[in-house]
C-alpha atoms as a PDB file:
ATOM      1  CA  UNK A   1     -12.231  19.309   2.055  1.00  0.00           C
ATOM      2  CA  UNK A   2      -8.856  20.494   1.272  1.00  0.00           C
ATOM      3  CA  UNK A   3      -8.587  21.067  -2.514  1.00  0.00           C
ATOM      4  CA  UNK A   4      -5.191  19.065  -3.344  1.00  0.00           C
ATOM      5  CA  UNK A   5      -6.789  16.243  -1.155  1.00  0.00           C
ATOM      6  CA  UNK A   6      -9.730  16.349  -3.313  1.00  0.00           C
ATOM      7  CA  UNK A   7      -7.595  16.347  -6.620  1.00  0.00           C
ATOM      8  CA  UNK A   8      -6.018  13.210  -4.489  1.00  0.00           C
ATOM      9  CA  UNK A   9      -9.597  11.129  -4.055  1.00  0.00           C
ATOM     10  CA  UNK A  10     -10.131  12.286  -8.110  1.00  0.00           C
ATOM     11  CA  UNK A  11      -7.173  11.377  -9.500  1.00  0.00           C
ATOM     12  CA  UNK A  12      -6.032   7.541  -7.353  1.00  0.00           C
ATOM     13  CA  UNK A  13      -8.968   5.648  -8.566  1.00  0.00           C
ATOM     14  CA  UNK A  14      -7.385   5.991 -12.358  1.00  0.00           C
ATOM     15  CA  UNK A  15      -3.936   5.394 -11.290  1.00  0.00           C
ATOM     16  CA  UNK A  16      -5.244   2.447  -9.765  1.00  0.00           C
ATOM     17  CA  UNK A  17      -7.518   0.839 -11.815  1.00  0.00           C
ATOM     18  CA  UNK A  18      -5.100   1.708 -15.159  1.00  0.00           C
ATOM     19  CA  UNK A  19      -1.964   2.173 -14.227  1.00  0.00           C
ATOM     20  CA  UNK A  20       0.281   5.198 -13.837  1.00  0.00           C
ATOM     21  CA  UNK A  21       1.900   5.606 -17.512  1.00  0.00           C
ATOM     22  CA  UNK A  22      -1.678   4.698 -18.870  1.00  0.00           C
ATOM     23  CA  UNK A  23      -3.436   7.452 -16.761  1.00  0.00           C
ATOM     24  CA  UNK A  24      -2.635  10.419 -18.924  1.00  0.00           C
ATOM     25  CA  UNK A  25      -3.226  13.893 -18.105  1.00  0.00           C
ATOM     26  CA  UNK A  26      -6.468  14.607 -19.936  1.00  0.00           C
ATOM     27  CA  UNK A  27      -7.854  11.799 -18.157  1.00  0.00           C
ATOM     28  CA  UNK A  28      -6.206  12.787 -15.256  1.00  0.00           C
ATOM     29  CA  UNK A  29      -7.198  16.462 -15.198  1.00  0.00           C
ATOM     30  CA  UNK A  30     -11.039  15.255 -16.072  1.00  0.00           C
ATOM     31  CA  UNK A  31     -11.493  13.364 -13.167  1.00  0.00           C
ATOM     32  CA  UNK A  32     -10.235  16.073 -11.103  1.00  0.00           C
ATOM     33  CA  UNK A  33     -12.665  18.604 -12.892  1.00  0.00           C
ATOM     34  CA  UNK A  34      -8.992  20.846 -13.015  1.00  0.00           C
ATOM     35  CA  UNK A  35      -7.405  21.894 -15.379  1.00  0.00           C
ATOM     36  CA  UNK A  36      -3.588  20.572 -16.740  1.00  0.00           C
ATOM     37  CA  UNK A  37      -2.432  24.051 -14.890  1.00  0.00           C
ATOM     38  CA  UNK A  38      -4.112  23.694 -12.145  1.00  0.00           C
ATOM     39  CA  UNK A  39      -2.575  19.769 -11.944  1.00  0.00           C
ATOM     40  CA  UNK A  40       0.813  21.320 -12.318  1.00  0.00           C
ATOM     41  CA  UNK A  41       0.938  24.371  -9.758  1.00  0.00           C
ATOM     42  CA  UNK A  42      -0.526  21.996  -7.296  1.00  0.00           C
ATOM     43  CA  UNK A  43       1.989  18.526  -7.502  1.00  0.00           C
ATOM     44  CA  UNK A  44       4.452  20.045 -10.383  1.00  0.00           C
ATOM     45  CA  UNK A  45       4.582  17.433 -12.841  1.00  0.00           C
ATOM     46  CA  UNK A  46       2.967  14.264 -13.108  1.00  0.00           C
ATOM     47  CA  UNK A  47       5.869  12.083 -11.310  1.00  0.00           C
ATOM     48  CA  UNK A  48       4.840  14.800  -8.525  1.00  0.00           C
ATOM     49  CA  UNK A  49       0.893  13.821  -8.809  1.00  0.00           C
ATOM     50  CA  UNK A  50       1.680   9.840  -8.491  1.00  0.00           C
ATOM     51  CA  UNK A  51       3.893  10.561  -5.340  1.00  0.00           C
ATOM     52  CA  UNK A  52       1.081  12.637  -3.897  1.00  0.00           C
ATOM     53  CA  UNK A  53      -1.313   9.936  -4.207  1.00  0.00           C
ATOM     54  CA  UNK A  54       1.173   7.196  -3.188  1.00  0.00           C
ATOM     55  CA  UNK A  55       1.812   9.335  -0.078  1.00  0.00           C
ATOM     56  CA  UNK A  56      -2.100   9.818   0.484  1.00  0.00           C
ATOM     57  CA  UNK A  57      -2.377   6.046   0.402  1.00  0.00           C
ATOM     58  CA  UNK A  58       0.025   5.667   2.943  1.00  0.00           C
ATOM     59  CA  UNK A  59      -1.336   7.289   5.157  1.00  0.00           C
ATOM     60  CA  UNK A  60      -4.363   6.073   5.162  1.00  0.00           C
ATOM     61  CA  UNK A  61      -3.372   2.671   5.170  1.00  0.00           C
ATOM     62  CA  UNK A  62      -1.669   3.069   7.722  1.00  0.00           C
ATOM     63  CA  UNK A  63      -4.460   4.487   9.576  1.00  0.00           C
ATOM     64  CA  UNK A  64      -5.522   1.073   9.366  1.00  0.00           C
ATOM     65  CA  UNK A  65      -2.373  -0.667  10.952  1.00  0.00           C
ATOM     66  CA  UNK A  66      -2.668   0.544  14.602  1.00  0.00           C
ATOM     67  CA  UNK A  67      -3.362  -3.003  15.775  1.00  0.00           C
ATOM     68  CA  UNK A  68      -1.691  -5.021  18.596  1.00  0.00           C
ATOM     69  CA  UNK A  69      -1.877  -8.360  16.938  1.00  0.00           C
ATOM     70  CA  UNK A  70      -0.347  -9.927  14.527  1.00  0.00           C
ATOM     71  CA  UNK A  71      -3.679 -11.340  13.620  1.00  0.00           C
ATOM     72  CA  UNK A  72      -5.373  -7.860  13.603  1.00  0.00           C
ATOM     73  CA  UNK A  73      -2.593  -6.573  11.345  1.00  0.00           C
ATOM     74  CA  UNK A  74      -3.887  -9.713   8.903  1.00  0.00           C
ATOM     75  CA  UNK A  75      -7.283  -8.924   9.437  1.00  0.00           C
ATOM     76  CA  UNK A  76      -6.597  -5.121   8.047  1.00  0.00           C
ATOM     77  CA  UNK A  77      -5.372  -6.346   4.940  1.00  0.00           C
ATOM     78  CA  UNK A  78      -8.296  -7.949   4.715  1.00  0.00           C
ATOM     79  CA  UNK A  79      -9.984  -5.311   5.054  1.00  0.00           C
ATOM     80  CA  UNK A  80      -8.254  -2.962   2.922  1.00  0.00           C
ATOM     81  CA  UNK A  81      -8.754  -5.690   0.024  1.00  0.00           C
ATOM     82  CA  UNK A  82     -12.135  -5.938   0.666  1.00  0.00           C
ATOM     83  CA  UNK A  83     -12.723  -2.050   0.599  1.00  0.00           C
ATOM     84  CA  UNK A  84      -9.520  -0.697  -1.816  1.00  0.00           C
ATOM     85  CA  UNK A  85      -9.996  -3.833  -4.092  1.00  0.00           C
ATOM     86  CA  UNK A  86      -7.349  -6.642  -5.318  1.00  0.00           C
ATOM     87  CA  UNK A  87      -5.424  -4.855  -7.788  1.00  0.00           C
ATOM     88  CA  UNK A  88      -2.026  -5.807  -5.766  1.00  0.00           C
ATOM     89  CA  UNK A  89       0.272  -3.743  -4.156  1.00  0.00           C
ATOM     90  CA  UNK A  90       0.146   0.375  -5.530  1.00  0.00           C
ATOM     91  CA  UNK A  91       3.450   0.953  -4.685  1.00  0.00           C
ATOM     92  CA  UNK A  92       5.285  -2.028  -6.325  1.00  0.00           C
ATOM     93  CA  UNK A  93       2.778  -1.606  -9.565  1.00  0.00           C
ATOM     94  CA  UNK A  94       4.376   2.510  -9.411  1.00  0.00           C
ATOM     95  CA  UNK A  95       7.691   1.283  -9.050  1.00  0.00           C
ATOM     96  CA  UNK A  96       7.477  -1.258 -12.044  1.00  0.00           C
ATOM     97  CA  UNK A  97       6.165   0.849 -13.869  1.00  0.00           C
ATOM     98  CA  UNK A  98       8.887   3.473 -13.651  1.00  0.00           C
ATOM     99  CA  UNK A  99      11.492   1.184 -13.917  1.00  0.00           C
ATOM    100  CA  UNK A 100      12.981   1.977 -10.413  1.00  0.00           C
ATOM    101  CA  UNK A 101      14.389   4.999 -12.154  1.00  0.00           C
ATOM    102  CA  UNK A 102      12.415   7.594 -10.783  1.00  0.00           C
ATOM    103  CA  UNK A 103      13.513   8.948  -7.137  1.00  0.00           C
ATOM    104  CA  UNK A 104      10.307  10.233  -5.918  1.00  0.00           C
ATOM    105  CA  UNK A 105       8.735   6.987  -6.686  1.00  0.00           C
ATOM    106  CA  UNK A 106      11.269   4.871  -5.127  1.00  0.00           C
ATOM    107  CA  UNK A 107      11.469   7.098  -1.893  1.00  0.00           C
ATOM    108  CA  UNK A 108       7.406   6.745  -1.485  1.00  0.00           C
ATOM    109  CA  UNK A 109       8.470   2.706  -2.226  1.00  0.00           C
ATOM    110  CA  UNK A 110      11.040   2.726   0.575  1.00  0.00           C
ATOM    111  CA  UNK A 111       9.526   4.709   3.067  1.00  0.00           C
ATOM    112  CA  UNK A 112       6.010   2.412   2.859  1.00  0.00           C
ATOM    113  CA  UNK A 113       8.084  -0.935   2.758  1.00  0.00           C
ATOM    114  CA  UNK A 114       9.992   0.142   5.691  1.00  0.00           C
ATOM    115  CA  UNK A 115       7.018   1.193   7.449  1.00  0.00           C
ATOM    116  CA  UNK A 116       5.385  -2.228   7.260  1.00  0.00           C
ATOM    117  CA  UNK A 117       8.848  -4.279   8.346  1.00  0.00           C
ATOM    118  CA  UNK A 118       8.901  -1.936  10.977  1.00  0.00           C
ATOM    119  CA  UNK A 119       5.228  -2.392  12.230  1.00  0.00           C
ATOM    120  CA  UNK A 120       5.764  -6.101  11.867  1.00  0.00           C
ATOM    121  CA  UNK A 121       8.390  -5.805  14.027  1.00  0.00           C
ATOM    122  CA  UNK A 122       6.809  -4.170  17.152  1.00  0.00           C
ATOM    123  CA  UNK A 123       4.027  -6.075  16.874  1.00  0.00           C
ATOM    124  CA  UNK A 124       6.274  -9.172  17.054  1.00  0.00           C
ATOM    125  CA  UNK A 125       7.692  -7.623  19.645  1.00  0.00           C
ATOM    126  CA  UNK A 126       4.713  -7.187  21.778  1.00  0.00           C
ATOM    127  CA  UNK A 127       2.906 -10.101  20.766  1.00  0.00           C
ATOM    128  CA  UNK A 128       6.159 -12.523  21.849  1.00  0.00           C
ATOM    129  CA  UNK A 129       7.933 -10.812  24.289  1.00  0.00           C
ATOM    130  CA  UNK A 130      10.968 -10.466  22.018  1.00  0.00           C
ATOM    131  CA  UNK A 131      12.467  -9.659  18.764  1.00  0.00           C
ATOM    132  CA  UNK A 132      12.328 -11.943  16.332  1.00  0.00           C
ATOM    133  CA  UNK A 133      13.391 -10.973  12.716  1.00  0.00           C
ATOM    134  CA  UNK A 134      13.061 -14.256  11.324  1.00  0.00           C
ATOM    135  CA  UNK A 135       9.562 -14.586  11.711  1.00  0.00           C
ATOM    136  CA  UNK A 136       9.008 -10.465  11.082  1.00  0.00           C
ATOM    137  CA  UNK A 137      10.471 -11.482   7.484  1.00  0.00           C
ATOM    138  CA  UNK A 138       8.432 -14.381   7.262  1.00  0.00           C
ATOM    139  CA  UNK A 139       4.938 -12.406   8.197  1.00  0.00           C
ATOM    140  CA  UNK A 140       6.282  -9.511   5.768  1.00  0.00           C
ATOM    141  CA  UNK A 141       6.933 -12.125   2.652  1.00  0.00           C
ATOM    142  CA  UNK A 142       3.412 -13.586   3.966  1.00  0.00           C
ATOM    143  CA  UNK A 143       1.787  -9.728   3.702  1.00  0.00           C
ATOM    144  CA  UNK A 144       3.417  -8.839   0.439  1.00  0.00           C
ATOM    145  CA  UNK A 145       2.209 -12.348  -1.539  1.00  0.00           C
ATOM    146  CA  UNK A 146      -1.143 -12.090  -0.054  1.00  0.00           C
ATOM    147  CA  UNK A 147      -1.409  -8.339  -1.152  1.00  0.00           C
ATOM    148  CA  UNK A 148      -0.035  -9.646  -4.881  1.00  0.00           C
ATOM    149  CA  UNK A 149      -2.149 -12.737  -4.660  1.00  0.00           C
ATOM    150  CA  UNK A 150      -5.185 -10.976  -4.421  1.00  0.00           C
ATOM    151  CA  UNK A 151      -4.376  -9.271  -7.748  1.00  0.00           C
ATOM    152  CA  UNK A 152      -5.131 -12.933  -9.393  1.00  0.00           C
ATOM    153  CA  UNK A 153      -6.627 -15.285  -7.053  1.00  0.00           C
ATOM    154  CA  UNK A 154      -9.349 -13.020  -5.037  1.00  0.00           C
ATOM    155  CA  UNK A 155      -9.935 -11.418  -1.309  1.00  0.00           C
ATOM    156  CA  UNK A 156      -9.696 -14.773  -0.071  1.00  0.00           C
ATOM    157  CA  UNK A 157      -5.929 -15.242  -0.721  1.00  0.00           C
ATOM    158  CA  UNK A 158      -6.274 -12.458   2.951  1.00  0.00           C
ATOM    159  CA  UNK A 159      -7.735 -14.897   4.798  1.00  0.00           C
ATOM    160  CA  UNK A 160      -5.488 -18.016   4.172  1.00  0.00           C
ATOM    161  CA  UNK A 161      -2.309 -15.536   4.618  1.00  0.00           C
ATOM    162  CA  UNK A 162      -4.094 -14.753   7.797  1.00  0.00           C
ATOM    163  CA  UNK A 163      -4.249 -18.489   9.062  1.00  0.00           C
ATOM    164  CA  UNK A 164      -0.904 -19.142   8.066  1.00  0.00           C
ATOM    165  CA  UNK A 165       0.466 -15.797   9.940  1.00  0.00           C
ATOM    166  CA  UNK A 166      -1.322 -17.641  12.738  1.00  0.00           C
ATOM    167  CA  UNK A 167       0.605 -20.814  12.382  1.00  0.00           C
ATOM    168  CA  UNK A 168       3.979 -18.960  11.806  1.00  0.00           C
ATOM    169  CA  UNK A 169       2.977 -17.143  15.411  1.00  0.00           C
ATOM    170  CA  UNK A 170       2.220 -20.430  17.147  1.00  0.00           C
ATOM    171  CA  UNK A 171       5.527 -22.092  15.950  1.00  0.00           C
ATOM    172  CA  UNK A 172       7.242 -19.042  17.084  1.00  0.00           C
ATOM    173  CA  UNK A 173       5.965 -19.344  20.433  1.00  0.00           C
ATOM    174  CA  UNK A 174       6.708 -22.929  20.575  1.00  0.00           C
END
């Protein structure tokens, strides 16, 4: 395994679990097994570190997201809940907790949020025959409370965004 990957796998679980500004760098560099050097000539700072992993997560969510339906794209959150755990969205939590202020952060922000409307979007587009932004905004404001709901309310908050994505769909088609 590549060695900044494995630093990666270390390091997200803490970030997760206790937030980025509470995840300090001897915790940090212990779960890595590295040391604070190593941490640094590898992601350059720490703002450098949470981008990594943010970027890492990305990708393999989405790994997740090459689905046709707009049903399968529900049933991959529920997935990734079920497997990642309800902690609410990783990207938003970063964000908060840098106050918007720090450009790396918001750039990993925008690129996954624009990602998602995107993928929303074809899928729409496939599933219906044509563009319909309306209902892509509706399914994205569906994804994002489900993925914040979870946080409070459980898994389960997936599968009733999941039915309602499928009512929003029929209506569309209607």
């Amino acid at each position: 395994m590549d060695f900044k990957k494995a630093i990666l796998e270390a390091v997200e679980p803490l970030f997760d679990r206790n937030g980025f500004m509470a995840s300090g760098m001897d915790r940090l560099t212990d779960a890595a097994g590295v040391s604070s050097r190593t941490l640094y000539k590898h992601f350059g700072s720490k703002t450098g570190l949470m981008a990594a992993v943010l970027d890492e997560r990305d990708r393999r969510f989405r790994s997740r997201l090459d689905v046709q339906t707009v049903d399968a794209f529900f049933a991959a959150l529920e997935d990734w809940i079920r497997i990642e755990g309800a902690r609410g969205c990783l990207f938003l939590r970063a964000l908060g907790e840098t106050g918007g202020d720090t450009p790396e952060i918001v750039a990993a922000v925008q690129t996954q949020k624009a990602f998602l409307r995107e993928r929303i979007g074809d899928i729409v587009r496939v599933q219906l025959d044509e563009p319909r932004e309306d209902l892509v905004d509706q399914l994205l404001v569906l994804f994002e409370g489900a993925t914040a709901g979870a946080a409070y309310r459980g898994p389960e908050v997936a599968s009733a965004a999941r039915e309602a994505a499928d009512i929003l769909v029929s209506n569309a088609r209607k």
